[in-house]
N, C-alpha and C. Protein backbone atom coordinates (compact mmCIF):
# COMPACT_ATOMS: atom_id res chain seq x y z
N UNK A 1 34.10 53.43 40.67
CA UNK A 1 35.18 53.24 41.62
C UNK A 1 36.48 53.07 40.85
N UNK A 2 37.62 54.01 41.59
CA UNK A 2 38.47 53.66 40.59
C UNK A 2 39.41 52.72 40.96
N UNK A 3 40.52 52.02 40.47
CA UNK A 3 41.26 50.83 40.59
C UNK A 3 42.19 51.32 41.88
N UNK A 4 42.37 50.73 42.77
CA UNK A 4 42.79 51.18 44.24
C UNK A 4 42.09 51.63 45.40
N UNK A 5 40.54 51.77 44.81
CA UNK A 5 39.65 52.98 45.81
C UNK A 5 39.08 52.16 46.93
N UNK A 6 38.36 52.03 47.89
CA UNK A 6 37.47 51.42 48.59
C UNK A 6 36.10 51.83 47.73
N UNK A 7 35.18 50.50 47.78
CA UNK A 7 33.97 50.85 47.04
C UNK A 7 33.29 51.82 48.41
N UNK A 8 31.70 52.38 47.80
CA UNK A 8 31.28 53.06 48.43
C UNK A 8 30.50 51.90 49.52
N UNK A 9 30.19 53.15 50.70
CA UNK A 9 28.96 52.12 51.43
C UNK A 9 27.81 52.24 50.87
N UNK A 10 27.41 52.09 49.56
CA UNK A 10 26.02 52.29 49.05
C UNK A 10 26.23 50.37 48.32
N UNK A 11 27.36 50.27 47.64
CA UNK A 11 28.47 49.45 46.76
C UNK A 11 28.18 48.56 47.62
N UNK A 12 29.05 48.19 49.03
CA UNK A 12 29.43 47.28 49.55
C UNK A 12 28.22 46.72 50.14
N UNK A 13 26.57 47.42 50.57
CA UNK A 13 25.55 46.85 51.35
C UNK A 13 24.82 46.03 50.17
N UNK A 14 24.93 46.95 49.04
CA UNK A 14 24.06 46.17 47.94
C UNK A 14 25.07 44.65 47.52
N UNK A 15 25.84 44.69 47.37
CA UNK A 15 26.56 43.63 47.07
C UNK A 15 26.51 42.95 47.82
N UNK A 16 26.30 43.00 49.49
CA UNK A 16 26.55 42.11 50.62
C UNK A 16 24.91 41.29 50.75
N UNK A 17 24.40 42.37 50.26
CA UNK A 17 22.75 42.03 50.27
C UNK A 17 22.20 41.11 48.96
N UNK A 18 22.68 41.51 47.90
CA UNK A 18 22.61 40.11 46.58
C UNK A 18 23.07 39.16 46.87
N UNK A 19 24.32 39.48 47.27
CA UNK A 19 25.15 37.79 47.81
C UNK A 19 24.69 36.97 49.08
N UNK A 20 23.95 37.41 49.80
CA UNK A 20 23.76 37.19 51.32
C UNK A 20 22.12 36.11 50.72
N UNK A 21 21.72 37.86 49.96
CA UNK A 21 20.20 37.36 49.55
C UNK A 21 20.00 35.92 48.41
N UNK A 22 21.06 35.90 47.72
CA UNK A 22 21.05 35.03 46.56
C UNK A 22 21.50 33.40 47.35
N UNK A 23 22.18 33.75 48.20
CA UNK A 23 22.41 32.16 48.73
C UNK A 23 21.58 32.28 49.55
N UNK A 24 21.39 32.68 50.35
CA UNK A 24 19.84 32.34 51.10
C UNK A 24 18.37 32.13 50.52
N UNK A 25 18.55 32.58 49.37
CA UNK A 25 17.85 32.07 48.36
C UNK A 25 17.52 30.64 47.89
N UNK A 26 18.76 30.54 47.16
CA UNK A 26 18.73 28.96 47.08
C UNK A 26 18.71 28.11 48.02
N UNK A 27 19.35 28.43 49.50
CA UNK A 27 19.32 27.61 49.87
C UNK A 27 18.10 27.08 50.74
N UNK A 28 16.74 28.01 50.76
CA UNK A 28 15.44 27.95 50.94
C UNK A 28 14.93 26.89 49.68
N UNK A 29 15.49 27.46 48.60
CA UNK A 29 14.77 26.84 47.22
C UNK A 29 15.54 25.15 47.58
N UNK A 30 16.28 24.96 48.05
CA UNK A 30 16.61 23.83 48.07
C UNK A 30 16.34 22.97 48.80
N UNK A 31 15.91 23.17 50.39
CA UNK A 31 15.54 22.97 51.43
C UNK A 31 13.98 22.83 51.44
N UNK A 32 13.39 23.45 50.99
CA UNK A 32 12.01 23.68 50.89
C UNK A 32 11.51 22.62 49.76
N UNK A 33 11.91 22.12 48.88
CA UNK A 33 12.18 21.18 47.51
C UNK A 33 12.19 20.18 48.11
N UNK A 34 13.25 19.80 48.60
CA UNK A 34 13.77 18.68 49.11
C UNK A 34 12.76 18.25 50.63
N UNK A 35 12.06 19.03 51.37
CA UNK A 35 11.34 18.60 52.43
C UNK A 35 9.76 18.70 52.18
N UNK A 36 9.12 19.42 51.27
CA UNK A 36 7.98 20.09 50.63
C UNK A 36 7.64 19.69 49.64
N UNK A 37 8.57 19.25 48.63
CA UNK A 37 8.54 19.71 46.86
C UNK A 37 7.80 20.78 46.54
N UNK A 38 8.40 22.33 46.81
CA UNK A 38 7.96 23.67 46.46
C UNK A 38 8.96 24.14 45.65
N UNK A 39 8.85 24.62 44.18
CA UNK A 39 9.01 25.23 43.43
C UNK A 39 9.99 25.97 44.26
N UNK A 40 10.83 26.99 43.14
CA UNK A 40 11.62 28.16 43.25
C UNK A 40 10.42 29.32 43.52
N UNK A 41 9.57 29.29 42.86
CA UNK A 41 8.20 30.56 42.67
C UNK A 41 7.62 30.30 43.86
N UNK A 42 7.06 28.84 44.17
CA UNK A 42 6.29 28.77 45.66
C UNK A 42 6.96 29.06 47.13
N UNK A 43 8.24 29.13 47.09
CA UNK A 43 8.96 30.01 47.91
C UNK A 43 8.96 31.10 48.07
N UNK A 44 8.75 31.73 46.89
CA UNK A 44 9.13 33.12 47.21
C UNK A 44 7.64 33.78 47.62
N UNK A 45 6.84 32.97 46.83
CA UNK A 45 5.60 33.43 46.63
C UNK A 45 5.36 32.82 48.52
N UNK A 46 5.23 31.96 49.36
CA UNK A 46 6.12 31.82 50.77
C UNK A 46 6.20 32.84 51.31
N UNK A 47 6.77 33.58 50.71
CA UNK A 47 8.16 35.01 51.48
C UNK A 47 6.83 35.91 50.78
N UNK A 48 6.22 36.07 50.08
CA UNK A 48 5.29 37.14 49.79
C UNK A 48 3.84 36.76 50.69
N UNK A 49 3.71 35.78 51.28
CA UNK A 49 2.88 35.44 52.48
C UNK A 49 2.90 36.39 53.86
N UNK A 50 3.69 37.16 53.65
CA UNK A 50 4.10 37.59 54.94
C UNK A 50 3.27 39.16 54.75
N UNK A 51 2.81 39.30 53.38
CA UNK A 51 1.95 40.85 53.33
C UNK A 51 0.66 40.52 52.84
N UNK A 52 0.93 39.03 52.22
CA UNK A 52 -0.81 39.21 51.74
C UNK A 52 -1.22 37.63 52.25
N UNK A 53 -0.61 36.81 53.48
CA UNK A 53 -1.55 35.69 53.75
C UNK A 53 -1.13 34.55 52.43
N UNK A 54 -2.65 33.86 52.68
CA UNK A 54 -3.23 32.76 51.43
C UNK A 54 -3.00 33.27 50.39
N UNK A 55 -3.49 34.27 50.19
CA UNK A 55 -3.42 34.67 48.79
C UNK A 55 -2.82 34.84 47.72
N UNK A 56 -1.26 35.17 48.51
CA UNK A 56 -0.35 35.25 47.70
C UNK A 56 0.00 33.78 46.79
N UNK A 57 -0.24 32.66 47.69
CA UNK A 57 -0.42 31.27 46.98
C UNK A 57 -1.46 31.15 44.94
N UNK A 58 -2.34 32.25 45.56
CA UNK A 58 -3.06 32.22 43.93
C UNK A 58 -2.39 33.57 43.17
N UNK A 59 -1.15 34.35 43.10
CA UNK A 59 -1.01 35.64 42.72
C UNK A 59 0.16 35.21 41.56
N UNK A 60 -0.24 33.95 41.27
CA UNK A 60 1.06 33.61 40.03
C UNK A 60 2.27 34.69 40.15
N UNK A 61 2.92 35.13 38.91
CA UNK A 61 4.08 35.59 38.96
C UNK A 61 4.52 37.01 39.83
N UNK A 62 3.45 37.67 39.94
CA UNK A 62 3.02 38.92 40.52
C UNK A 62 3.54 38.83 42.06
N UNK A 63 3.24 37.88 42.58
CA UNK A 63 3.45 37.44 43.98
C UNK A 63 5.20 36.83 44.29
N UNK A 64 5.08 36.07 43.23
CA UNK A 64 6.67 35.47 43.18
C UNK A 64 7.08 37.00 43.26
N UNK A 65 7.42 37.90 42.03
CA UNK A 65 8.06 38.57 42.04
C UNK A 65 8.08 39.89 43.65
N UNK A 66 7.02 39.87 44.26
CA UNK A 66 6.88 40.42 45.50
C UNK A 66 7.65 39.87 46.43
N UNK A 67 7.59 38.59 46.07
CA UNK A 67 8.72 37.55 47.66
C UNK A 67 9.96 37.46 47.18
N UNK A 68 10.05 37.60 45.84
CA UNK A 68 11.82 38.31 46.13
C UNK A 68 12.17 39.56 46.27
N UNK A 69 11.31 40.27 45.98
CA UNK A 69 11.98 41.48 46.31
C UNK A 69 11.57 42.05 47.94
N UNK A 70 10.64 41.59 48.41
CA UNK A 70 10.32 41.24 50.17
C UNK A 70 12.13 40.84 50.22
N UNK A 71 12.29 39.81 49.75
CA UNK A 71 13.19 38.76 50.18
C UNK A 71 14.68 39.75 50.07
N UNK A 72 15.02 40.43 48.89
CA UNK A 72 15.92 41.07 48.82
C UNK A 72 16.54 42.40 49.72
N UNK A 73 15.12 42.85 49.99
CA UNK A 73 14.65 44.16 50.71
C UNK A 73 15.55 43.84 52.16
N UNK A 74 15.22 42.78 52.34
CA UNK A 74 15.48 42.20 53.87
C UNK A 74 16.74 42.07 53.82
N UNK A 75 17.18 41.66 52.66
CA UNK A 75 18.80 40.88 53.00
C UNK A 75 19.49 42.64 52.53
N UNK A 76 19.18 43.54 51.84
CA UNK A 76 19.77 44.57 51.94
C UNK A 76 19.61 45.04 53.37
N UNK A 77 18.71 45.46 53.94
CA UNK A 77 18.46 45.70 55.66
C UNK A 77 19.37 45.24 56.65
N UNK A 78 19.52 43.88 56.57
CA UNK A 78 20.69 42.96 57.19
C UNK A 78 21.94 43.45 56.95
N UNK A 79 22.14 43.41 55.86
CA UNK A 79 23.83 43.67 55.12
C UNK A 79 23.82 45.50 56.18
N UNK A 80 23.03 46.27 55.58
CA UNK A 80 23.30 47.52 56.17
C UNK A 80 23.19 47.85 57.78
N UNK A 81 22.84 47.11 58.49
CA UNK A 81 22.73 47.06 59.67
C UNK A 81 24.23 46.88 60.37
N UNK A 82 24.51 45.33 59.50
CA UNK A 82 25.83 44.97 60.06
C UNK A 82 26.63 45.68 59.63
N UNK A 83 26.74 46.73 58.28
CA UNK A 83 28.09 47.57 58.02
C UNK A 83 27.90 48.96 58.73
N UNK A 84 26.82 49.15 59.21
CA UNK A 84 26.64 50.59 60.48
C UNK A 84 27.04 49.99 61.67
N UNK A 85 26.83 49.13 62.27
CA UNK A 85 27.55 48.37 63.11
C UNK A 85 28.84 47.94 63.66
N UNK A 86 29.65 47.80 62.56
CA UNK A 86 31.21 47.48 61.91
C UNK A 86 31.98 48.40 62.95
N UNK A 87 31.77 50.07 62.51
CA UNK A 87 32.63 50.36 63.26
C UNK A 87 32.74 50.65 64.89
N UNK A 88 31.59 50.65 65.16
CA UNK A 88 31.46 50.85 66.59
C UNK A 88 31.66 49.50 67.72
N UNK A 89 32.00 48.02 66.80
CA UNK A 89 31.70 47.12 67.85
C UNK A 89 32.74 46.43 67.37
N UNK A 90 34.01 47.12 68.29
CA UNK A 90 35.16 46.48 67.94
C UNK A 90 35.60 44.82 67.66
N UNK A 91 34.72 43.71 68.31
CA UNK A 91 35.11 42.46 67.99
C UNK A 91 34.51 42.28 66.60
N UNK A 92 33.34 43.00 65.82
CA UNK A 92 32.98 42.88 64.52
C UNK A 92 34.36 42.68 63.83
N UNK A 93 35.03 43.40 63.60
CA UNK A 93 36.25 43.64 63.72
C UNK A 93 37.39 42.68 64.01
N UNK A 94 37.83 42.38 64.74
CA UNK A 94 38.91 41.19 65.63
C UNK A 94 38.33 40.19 65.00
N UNK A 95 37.16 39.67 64.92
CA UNK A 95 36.89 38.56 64.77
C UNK A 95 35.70 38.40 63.72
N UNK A 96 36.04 38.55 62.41
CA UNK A 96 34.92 39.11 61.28
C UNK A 96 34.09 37.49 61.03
N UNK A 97 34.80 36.55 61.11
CA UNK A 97 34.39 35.11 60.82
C UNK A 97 33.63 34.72 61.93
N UNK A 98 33.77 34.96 63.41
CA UNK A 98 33.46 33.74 64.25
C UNK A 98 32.19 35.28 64.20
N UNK A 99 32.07 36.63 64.56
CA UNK A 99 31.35 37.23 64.31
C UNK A 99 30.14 37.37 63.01
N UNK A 100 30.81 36.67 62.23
CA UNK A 100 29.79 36.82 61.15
C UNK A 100 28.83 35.19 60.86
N UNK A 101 29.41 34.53 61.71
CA UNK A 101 28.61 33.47 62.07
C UNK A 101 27.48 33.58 63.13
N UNK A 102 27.72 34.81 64.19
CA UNK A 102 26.95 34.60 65.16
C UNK A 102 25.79 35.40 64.76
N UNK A 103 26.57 36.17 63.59
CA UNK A 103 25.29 37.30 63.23
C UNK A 103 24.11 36.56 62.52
N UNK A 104 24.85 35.11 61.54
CA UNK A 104 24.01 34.70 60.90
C UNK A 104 23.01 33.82 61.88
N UNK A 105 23.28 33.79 62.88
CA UNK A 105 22.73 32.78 64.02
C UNK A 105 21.62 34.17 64.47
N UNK A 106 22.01 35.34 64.57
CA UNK A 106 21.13 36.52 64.90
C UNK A 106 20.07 36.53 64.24
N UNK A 107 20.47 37.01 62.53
CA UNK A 107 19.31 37.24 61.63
C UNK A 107 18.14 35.92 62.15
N UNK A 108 18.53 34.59 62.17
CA UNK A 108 17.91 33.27 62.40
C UNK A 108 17.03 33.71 63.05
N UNK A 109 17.61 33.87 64.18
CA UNK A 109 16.58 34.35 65.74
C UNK A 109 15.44 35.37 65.57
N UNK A 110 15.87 36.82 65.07
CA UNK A 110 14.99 37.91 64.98
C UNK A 110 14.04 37.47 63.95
N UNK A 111 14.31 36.97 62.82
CA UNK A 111 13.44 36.58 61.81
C UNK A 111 12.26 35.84 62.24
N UNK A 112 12.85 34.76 62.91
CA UNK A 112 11.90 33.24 63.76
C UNK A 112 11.00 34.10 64.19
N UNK A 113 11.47 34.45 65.51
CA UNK A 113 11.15 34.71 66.87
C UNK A 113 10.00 36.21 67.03
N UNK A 114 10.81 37.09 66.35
CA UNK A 114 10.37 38.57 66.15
C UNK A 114 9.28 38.92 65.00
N UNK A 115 10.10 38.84 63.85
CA UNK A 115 8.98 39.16 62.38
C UNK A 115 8.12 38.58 62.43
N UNK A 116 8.51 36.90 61.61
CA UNK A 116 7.43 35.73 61.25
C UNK A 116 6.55 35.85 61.84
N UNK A 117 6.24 36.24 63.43
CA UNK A 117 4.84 36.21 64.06
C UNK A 117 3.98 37.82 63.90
N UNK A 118 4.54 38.60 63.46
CA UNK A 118 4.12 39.90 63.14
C UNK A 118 3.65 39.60 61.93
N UNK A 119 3.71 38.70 61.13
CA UNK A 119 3.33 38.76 59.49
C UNK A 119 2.07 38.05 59.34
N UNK A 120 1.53 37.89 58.02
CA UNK A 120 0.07 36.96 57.64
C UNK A 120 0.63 35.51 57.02
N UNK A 121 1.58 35.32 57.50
CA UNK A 121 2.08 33.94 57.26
C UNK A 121 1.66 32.83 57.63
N UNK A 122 1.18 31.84 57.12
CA UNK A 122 0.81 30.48 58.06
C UNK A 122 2.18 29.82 58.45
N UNK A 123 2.24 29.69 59.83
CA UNK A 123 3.56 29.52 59.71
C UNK A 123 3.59 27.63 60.33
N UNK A 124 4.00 26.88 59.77
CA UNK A 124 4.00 25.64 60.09
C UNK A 124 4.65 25.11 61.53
N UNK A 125 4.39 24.08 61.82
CA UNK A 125 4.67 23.98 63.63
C UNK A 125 6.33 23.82 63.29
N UNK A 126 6.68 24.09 64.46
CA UNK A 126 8.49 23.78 64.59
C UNK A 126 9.05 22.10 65.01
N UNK A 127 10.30 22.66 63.91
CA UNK A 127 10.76 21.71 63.47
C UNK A 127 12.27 21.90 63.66
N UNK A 128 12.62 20.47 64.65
CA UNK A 128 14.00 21.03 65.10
C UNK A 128 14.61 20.68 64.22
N UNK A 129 14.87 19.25 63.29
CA UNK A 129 15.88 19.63 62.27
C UNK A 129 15.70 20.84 61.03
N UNK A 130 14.47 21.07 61.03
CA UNK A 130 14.28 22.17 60.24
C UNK A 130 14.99 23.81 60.91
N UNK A 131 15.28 23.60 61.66
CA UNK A 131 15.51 24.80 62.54
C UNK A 131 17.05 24.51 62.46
N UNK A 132 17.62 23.63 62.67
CA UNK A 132 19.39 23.28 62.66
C UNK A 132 19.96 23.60 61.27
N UNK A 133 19.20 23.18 60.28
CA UNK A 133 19.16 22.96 58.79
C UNK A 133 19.44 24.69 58.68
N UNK A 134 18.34 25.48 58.70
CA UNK A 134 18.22 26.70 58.59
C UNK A 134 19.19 27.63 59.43
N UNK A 135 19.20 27.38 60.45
CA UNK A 135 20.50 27.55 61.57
C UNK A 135 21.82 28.04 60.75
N UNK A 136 21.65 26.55 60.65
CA UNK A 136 23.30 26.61 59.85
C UNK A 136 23.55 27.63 58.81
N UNK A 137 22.41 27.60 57.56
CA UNK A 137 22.62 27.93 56.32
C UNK A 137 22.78 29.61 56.38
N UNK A 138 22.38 29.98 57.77
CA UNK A 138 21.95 31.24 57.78
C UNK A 138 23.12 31.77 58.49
N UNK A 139 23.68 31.15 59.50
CA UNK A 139 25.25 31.08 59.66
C UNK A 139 26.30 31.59 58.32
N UNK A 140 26.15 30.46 57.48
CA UNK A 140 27.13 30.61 56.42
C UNK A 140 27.17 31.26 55.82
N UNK A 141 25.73 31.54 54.96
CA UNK A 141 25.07 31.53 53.67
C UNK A 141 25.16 33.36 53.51
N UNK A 142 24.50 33.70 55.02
CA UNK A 142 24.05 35.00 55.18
C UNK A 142 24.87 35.86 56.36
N UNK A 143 25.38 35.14 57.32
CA UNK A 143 26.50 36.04 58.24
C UNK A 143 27.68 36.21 57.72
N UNK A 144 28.28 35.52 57.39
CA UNK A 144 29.54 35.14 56.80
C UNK A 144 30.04 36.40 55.93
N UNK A 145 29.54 35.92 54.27
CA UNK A 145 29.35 36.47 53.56
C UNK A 145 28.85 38.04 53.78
N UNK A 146 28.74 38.48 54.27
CA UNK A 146 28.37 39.54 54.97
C UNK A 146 29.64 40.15 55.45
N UNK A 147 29.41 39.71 56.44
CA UNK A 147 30.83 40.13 57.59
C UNK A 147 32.27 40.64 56.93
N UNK A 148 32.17 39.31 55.64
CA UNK A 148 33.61 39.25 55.32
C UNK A 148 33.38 40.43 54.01
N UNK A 149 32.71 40.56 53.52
CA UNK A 149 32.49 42.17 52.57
C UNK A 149 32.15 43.24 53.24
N UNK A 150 32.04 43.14 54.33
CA UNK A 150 32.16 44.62 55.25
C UNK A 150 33.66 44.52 55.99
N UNK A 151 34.18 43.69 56.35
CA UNK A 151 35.41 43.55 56.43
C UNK A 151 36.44 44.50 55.06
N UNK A 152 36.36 44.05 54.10
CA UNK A 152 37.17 43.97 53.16
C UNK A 152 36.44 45.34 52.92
N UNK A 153 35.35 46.04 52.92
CA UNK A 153 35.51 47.11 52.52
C UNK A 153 36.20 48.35 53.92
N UNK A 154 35.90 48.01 54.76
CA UNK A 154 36.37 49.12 55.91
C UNK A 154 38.07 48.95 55.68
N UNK A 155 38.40 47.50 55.97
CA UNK A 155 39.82 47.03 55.35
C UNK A 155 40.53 48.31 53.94
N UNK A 156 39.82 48.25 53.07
CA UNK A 156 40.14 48.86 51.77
C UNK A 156 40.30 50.66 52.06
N UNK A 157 39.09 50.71 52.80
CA UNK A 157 39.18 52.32 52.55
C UNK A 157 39.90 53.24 54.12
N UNK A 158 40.68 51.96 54.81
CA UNK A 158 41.30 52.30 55.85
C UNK A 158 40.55 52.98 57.10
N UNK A 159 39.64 52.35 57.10
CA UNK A 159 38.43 52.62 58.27
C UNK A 159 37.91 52.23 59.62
N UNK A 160 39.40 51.52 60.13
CA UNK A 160 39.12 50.76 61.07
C UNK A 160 38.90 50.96 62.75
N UNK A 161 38.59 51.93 62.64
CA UNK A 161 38.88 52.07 64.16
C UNK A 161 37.63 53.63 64.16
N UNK A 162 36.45 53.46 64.68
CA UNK A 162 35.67 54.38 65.10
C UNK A 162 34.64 53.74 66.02
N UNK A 163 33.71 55.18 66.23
CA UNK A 163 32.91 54.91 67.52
C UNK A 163 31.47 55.39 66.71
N UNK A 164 30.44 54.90 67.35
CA UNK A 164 29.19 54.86 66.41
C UNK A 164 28.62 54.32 65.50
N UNK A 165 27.70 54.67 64.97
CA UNK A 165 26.94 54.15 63.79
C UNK A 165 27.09 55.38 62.36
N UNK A 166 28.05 55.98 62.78
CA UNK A 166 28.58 56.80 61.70
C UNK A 166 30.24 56.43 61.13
N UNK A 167 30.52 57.21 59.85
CA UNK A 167 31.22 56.47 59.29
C UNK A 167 32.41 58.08 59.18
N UNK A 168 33.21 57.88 59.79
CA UNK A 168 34.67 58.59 60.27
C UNK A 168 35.69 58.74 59.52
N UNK A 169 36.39 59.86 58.64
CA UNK A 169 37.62 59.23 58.66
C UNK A 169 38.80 59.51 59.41
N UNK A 170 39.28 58.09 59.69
CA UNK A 170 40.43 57.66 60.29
C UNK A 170 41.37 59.06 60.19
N UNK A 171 42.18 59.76 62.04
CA UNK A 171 43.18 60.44 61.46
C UNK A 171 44.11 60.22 61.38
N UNK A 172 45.33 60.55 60.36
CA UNK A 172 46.16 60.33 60.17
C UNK A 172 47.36 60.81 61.05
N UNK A 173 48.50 59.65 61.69
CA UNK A 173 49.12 60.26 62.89
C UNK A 173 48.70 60.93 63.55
N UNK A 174 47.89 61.18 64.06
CA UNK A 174 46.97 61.92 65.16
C UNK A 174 46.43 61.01 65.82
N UNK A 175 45.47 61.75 66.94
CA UNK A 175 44.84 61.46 68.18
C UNK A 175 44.62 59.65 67.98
């Protein structure tokens, strides 16, 4: 990319997806520590529960390394969803903050509600401060951060105003 350019949308999902994925990261590793005492590895290895069950609990590093990249996979998915999204839903847009909070309140929901019960996860009974806790973090951690690097890239490469899940360019003095 050169100095002035808008990065690409290949650029801006992967970046939105490390950053999204990396604090949602920790902030599982921290949360999960602090209510559990589970490792950084028994988390992820957690998040690798979701393809292989129990088992993944005995798959030492092999497994860790599966639940982050499960884990990453996802937060790239997310990030690219919301930047195909961007241009077609104009308050994404107007309102990239209070929007990128609600998204992180979204991912929350579909994840809970939708996946987790599709997977081989044991999934522990619910827990409302555990659920507020996570709420939040997923708000911040993962909508946010998001929003505001799909912002700043449509921002950059002067992209603001289209219809769809395709990516337009803007005409100039025209229609």
């Amino acid at each position: 990319m050169n100095e002035g350019q808008a990065p690409s949308a290949f650029s801006t999902i992967f970046w939105a997806g490390v950053i999204a994925g990396t604090l949602d990261g920790i902030a599982a590793a921290l949360v999960f520590h602090t209510k559990l005492g589970l490792n950084t590895g028994e988390v992820m290895q957690f998040v690798a529960s979701a393809l292989f069950g129990e088992a993944s609990f005995k798959g030492g590093y092999l497994t860790v390394l599966c639940g982050a990249a499960l884990h990453y996979l996802l937060a790239f998915a997310i990030s690219a969803f919301y930047f195909y999204a961007y241009p077609a839903i104009s308050a994404l847009r107007k309102w990239p903050a209070v929007f990128g909070l609600l998204y992180g309140l979204g991912v929350w929901l579909v994840i809970n509600l939708l996946v987790l019960p599709l997977t081989r996860m044991s999934l522990p009974p619910f827990d409302l401060t555990g659920a507020v806790i996570a709420i939040v973090w997923h708000m911040v951690l993962v909508g946010l951060p998001i929003a505001f690097m799909v912002n700043i890239h449509y921002h950059a490469s002067g992209q603001q105003r289209h219809t769809g899940f395709t990516r337009i360019n803007r005409f100039k003095g025209g229609l």
